[in-house]
PDB file of N, CA and C in Angstrom:
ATOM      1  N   UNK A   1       5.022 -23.310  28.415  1.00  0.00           N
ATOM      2  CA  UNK A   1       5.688 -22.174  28.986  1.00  0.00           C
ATOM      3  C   UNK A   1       5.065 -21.822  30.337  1.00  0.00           C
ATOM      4  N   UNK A   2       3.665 -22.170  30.448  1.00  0.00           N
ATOM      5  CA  UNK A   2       2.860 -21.884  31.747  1.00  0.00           C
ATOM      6  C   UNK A   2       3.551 -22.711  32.887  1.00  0.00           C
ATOM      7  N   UNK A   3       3.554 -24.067  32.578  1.00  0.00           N
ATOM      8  CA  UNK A   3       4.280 -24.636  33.802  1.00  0.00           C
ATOM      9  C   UNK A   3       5.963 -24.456  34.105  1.00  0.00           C
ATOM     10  N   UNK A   4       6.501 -24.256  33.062  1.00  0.00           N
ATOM     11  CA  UNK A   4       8.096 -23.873  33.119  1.00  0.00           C
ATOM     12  C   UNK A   4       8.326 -21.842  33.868  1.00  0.00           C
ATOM     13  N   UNK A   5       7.182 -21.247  33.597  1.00  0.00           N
ATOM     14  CA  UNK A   5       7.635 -20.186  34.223  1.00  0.00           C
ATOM     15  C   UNK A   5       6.998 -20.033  35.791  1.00  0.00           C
ATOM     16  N   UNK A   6       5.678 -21.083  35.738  1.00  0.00           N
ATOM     17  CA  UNK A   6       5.616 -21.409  37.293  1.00  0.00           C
ATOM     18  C   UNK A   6       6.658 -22.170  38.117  1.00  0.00           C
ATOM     19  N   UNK A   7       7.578 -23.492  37.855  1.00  0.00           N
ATOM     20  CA  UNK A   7       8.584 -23.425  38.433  1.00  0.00           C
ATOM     21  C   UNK A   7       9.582 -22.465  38.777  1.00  0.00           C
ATOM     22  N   UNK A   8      10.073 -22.158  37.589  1.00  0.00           N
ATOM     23  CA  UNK A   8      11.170 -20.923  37.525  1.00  0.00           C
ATOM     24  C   UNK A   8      10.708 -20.027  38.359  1.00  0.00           C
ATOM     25  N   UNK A   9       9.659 -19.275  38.030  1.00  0.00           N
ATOM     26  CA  UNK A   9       9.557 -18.054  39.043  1.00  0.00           C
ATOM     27  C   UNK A   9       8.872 -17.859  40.091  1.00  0.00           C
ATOM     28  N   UNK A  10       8.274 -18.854  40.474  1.00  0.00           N
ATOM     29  CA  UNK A  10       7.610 -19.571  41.567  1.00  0.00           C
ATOM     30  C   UNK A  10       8.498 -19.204  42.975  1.00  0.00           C
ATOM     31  N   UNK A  11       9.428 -19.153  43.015  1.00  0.00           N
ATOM     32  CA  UNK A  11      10.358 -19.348  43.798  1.00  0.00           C
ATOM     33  C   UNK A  11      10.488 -17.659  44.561  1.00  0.00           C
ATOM     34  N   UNK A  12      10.947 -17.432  43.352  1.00  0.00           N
ATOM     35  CA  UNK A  12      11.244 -16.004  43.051  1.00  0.00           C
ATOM     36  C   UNK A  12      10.358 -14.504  43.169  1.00  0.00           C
ATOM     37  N   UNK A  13       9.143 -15.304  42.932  1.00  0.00           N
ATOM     38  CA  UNK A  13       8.148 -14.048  43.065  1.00  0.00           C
ATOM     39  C   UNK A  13       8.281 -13.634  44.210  1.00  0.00           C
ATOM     40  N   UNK A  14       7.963 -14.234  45.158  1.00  0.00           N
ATOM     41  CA  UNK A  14       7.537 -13.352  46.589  1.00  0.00           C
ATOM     42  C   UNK A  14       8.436 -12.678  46.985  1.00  0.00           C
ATOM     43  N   UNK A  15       9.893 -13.079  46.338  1.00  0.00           N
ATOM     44  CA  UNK A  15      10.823 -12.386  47.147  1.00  0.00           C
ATOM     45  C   UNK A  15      11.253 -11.300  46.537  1.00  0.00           C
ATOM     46  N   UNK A  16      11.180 -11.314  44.917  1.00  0.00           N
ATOM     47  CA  UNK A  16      11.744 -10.100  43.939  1.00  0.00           C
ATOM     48  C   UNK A  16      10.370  -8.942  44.178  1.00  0.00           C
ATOM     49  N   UNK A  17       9.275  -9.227  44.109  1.00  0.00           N
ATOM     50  CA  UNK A  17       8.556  -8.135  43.450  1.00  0.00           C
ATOM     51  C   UNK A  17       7.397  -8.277  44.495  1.00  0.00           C
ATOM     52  N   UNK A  18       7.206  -8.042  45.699  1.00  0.00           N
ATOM     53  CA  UNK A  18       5.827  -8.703  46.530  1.00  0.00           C
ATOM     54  C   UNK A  18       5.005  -7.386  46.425  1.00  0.00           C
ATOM     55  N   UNK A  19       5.198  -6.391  46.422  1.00  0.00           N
ATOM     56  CA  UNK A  19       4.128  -5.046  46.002  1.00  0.00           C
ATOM     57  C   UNK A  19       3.768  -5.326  45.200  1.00  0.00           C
ATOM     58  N   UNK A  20       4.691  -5.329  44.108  1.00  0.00           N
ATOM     59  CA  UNK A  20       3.737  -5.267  42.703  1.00  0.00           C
ATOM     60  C   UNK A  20       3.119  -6.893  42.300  1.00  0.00           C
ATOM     61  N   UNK A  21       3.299  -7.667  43.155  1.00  0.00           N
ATOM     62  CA  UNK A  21       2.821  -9.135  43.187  1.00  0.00           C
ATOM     63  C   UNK A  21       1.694  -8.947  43.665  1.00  0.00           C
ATOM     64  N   UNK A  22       1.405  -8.311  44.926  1.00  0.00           N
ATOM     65  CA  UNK A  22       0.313  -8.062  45.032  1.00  0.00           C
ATOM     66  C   UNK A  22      -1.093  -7.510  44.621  1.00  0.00           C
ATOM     67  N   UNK A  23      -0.125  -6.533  43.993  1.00  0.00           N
ATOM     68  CA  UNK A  23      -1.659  -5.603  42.922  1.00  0.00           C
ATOM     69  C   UNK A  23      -1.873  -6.142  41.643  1.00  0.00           C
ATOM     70  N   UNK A  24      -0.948  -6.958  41.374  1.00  0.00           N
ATOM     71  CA  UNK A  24      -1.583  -8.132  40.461  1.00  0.00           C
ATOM     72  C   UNK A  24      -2.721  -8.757  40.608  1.00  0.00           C
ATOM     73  N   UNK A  25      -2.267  -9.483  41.888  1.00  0.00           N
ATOM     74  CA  UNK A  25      -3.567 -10.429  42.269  1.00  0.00           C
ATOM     75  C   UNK A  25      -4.195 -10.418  42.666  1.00  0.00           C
ATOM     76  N   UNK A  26      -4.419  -9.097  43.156  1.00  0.00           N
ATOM     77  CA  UNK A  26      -5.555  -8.086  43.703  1.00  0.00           C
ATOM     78  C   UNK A  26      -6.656  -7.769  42.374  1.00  0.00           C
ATOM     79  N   UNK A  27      -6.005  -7.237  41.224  1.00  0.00           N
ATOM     80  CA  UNK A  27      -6.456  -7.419  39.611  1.00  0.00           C
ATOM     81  C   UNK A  27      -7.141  -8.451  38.836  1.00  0.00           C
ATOM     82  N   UNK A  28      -6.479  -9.762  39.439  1.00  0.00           N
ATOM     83  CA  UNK A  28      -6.756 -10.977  38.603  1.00  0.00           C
ATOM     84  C   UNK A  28      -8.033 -11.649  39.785  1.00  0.00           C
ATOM     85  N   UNK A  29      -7.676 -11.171  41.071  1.00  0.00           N
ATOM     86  CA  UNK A  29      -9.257 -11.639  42.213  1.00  0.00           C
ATOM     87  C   UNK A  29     -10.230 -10.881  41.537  1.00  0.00           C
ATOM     88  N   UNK A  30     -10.188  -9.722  41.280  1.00  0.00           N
ATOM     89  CA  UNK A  30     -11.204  -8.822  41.222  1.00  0.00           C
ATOM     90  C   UNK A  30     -12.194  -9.553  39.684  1.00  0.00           C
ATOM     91  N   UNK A  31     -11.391 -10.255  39.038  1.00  0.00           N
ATOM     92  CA  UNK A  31     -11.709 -10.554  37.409  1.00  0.00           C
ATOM     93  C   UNK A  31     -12.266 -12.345  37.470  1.00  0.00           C
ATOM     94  N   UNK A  32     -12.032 -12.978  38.655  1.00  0.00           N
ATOM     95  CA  UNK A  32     -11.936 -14.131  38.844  1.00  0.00           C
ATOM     96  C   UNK A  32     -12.946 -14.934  37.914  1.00  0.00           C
ATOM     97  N   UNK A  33     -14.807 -14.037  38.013  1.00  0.00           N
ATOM     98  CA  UNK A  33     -15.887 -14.730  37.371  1.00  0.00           C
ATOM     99  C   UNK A  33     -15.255 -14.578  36.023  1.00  0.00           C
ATOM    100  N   UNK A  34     -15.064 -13.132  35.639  1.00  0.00           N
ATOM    101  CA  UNK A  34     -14.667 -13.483  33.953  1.00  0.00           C
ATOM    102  C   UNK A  34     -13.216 -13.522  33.417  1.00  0.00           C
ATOM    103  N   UNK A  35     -12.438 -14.136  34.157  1.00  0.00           N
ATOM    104  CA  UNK A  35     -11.200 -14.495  33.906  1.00  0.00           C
ATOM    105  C   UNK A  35     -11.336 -15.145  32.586  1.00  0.00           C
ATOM    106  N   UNK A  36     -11.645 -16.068  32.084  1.00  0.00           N
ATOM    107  CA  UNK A  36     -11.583 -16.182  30.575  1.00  0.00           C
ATOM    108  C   UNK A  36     -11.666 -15.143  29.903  1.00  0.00           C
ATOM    109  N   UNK A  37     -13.072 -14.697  29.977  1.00  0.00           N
ATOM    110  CA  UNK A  37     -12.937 -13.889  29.312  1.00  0.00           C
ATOM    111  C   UNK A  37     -11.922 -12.352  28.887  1.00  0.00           C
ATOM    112  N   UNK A  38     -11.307 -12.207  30.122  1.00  0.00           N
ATOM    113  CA  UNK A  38     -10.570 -11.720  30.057  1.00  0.00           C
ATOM    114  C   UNK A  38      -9.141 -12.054  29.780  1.00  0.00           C
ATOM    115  N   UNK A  39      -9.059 -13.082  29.812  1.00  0.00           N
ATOM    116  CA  UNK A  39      -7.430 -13.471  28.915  1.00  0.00           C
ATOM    117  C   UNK A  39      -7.859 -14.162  27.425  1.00  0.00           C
ATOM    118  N   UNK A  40      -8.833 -13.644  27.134  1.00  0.00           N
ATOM    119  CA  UNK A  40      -8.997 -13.823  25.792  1.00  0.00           C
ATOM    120  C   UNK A  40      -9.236 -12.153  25.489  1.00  0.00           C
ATOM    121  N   UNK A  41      -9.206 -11.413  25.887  1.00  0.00           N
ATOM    122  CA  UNK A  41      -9.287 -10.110  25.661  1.00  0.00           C
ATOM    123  C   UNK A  41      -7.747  -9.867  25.615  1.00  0.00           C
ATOM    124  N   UNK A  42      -6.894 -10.532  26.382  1.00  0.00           N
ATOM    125  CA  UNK A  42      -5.865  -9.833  26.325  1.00  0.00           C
ATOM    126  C   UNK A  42      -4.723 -10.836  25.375  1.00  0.00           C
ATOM    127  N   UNK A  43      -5.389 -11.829  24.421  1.00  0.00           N
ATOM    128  CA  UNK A  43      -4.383 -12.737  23.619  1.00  0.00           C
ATOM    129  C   UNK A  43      -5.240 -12.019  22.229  1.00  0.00           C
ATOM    130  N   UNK A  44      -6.585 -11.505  22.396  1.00  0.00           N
ATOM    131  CA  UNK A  44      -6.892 -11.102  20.975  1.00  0.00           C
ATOM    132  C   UNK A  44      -6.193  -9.566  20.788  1.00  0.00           C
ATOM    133  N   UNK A  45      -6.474  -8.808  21.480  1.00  0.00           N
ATOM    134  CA  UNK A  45      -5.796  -7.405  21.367  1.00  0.00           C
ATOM    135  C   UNK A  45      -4.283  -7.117  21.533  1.00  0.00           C
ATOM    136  N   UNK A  46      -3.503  -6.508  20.807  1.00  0.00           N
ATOM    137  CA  UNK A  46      -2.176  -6.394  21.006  1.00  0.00           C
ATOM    138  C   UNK A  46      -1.627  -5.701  21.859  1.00  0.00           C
ATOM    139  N   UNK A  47      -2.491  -5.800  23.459  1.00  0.00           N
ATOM    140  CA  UNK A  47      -1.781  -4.657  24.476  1.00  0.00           C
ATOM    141  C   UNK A  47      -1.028  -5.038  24.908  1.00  0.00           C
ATOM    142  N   UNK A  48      -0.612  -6.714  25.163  1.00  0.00           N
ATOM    143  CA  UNK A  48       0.672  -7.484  25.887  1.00  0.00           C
ATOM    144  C   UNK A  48       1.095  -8.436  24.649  1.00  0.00           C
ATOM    145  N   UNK A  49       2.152  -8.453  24.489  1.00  0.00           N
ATOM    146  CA  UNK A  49       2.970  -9.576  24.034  1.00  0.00           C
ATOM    147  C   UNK A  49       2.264 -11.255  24.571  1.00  0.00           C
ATOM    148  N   UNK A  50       2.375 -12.254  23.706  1.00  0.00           N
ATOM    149  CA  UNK A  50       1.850 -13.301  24.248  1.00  0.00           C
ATOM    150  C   UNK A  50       2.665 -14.038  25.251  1.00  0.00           C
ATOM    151  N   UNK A  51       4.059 -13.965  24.515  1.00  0.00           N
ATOM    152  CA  UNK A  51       4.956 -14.381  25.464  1.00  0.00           C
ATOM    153  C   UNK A  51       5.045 -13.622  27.567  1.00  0.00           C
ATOM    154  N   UNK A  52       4.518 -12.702  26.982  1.00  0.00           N
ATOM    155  CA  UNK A  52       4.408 -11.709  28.556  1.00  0.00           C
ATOM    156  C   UNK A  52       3.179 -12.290  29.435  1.00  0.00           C
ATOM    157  N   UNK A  53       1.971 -12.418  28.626  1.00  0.00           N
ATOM    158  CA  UNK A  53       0.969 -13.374  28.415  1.00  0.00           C
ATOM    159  C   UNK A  53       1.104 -15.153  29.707  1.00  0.00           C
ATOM    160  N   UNK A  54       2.244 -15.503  28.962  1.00  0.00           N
ATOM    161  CA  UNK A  54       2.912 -16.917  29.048  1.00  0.00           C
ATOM    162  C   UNK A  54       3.685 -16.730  30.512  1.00  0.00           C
ATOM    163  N   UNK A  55       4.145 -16.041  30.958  1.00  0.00           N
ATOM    164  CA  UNK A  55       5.315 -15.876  31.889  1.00  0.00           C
ATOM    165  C   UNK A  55       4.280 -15.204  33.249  1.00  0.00           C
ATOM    166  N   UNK A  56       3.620 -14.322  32.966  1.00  0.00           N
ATOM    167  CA  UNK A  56       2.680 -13.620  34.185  1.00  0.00           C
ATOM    168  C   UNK A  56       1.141 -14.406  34.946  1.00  0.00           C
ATOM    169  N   UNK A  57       1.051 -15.336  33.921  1.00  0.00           N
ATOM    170  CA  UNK A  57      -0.089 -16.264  34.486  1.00  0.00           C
ATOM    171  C   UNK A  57       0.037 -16.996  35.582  1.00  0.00           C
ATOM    172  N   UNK A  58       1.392 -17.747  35.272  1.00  0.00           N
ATOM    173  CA  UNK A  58       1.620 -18.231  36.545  1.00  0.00           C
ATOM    174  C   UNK A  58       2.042 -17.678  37.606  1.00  0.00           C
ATOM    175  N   UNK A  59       2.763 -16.588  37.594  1.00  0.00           N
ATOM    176  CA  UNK A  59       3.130 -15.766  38.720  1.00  0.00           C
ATOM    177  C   UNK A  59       2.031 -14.910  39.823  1.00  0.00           C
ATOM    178  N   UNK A  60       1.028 -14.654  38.509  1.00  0.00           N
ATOM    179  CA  UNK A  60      -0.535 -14.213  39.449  1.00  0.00           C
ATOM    180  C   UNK A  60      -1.360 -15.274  39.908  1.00  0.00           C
ATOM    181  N   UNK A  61      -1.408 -16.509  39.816  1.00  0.00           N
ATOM    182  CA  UNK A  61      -1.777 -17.805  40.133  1.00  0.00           C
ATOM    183  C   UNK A  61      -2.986 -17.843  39.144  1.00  0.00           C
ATOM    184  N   UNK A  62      -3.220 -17.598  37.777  1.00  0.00           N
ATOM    185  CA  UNK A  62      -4.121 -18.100  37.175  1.00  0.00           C
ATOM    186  C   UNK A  62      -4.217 -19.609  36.630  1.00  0.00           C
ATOM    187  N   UNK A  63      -5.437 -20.044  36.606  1.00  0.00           N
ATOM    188  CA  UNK A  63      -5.469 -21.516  36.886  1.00  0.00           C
ATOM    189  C   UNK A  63      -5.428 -21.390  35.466  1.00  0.00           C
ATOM    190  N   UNK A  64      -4.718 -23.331  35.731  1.00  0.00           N
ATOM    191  CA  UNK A  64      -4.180 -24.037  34.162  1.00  0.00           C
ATOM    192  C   UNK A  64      -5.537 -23.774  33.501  1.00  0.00           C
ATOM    193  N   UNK A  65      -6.906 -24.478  33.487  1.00  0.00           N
ATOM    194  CA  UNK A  65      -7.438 -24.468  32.581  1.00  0.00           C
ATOM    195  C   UNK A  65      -8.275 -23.512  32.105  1.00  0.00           C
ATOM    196  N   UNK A  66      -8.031 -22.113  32.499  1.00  0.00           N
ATOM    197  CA  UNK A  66      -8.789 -20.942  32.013  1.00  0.00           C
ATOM    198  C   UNK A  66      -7.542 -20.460  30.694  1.00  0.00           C
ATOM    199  N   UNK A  67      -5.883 -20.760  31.524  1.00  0.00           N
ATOM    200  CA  UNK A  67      -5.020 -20.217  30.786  1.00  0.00           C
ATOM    201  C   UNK A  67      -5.019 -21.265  29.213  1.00  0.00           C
ATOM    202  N   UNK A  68      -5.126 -22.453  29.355  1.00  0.00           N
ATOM    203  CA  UNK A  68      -5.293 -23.227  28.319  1.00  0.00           C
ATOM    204  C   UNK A  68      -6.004 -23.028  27.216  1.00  0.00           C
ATOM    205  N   UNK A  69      -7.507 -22.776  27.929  1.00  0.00           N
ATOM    206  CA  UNK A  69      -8.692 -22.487  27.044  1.00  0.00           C
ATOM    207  C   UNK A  69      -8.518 -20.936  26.363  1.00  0.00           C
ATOM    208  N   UNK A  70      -7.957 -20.506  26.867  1.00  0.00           N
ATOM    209  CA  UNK A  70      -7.877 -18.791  26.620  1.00  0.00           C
ATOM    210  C   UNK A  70      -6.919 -18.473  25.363  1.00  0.00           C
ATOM    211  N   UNK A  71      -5.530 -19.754  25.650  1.00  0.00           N
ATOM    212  CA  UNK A  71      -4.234 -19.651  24.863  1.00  0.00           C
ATOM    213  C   UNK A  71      -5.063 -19.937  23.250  1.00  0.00           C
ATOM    214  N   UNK A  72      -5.459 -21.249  23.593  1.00  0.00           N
ATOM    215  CA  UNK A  72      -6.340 -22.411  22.263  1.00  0.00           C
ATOM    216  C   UNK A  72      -7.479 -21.395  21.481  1.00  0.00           C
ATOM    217  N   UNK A  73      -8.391 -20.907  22.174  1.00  0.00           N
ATOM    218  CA  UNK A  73      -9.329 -19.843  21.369  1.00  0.00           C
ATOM    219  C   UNK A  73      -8.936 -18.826  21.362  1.00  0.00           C
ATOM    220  N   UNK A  74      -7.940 -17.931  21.486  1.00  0.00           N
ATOM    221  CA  UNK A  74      -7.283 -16.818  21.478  1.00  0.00           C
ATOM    222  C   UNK A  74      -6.570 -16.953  19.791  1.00  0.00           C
ATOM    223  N   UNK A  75      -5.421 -17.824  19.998  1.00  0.00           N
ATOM    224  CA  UNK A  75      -4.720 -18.121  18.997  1.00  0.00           C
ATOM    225  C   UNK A  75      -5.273 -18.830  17.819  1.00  0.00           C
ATOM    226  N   UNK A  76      -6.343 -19.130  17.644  1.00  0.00           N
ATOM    227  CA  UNK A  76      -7.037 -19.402  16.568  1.00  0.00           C
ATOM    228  C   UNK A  76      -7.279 -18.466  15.388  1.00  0.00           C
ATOM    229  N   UNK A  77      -7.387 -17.085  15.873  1.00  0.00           N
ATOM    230  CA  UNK A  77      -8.456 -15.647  15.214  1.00  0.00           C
ATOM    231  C   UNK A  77      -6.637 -15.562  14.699  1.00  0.00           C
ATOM    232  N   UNK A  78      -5.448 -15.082  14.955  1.00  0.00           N
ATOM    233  CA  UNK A  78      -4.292 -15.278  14.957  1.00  0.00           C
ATOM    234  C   UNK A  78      -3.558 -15.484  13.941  1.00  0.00           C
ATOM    235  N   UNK A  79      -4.077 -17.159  14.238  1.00  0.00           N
ATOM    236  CA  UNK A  79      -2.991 -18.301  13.270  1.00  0.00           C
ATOM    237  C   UNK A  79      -4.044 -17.960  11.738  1.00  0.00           C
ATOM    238  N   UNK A  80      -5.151 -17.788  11.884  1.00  0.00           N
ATOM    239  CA  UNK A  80      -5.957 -17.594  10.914  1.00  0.00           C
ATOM    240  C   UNK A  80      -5.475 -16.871   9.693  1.00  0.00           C
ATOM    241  N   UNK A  81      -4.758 -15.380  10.209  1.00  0.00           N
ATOM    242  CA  UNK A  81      -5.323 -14.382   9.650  1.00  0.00           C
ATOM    243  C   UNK A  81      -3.870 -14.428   8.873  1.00  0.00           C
ATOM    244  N   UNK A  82      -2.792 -14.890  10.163  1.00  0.00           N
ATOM    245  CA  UNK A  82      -1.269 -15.505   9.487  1.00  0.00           C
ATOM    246  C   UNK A  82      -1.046 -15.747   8.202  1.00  0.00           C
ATOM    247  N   UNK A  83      -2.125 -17.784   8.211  1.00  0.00           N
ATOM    248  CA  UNK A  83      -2.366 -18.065   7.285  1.00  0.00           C
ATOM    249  C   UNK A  83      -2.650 -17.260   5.648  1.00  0.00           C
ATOM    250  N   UNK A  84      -3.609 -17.256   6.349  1.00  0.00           N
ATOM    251  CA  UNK A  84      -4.328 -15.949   4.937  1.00  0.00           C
ATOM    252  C   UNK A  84      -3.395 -15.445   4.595  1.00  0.00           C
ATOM    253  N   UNK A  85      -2.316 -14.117   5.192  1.00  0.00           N
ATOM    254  CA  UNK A  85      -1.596 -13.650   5.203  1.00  0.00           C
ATOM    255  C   UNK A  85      -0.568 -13.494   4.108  1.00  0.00           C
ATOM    256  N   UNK A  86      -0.066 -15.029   4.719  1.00  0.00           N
ATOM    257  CA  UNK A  86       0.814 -15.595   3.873  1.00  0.00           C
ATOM    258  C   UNK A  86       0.689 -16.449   2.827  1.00  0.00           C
ATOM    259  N   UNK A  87      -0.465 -16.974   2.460  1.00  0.00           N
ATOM    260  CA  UNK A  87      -1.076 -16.899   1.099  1.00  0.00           C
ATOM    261  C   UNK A  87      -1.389 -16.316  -0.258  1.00  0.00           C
ATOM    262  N   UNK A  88      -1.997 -14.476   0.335  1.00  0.00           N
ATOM    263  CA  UNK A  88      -1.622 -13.821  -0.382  1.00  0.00           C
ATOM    264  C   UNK A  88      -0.403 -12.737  -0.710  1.00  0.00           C
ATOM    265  N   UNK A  89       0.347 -13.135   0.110  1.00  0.00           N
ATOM    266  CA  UNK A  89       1.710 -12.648  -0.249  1.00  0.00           C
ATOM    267  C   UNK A  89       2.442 -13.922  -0.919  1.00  0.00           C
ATOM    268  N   UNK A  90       2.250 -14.982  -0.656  1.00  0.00           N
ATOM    269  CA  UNK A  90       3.424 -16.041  -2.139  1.00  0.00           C
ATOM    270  C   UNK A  90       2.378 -16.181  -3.234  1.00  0.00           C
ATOM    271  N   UNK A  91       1.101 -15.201  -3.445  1.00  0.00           N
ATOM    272  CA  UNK A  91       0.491 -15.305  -4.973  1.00  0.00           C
ATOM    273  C   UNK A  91       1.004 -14.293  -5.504  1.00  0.00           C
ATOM    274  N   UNK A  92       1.265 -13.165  -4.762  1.00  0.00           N
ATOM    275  CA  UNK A  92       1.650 -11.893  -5.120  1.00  0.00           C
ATOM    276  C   UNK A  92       3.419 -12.302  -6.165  1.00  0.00           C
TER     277      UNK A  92
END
């Protein structure tokens, strides 16, 4: 989804939204050293949708392999708890 919404909206950013494009990446410079860590803050906590997650990375220019590493150990704690989840609900 990272590289499909960097084509797609690649195009599009500068011209739809360049204010608020900007204070984005004014946000995501300011975070640059702990950019992991911070998009693992924001795939473990439920303040954004993941899919919102998926679509805004590329538009603020966050690099592939922070977004990769972030998606992969993010979604682990996640799929985990899913699992579990749904384990003890088909014993029930």
């Amino acid at each position: 989804m990272f590289l499909l919404a960097g084509s797609l909206f690649g195009v599009f950013k500068a011209v739809a939204l360049p204010d608020k494009l900007q204070f984005s990446k004014i946000r995501w410079l300011k975070r640059r050293e702990g950019l992991l860590n911070y998009m693992l803050f924001l795939r473990l906590t439920p303040t954004l949708p993941n899919t919102f997650i998926n679509l805004a990375s590329p538009i603020v220019d966050a690099p592939y392999h922070i977004f990769f590493l972030a998606t992969i150990i993010g979604l682990i704690p996640t799929g985990y708890v899913t699992v579990k989840a749904r384990l003890a609900f088909g014993e029930l």
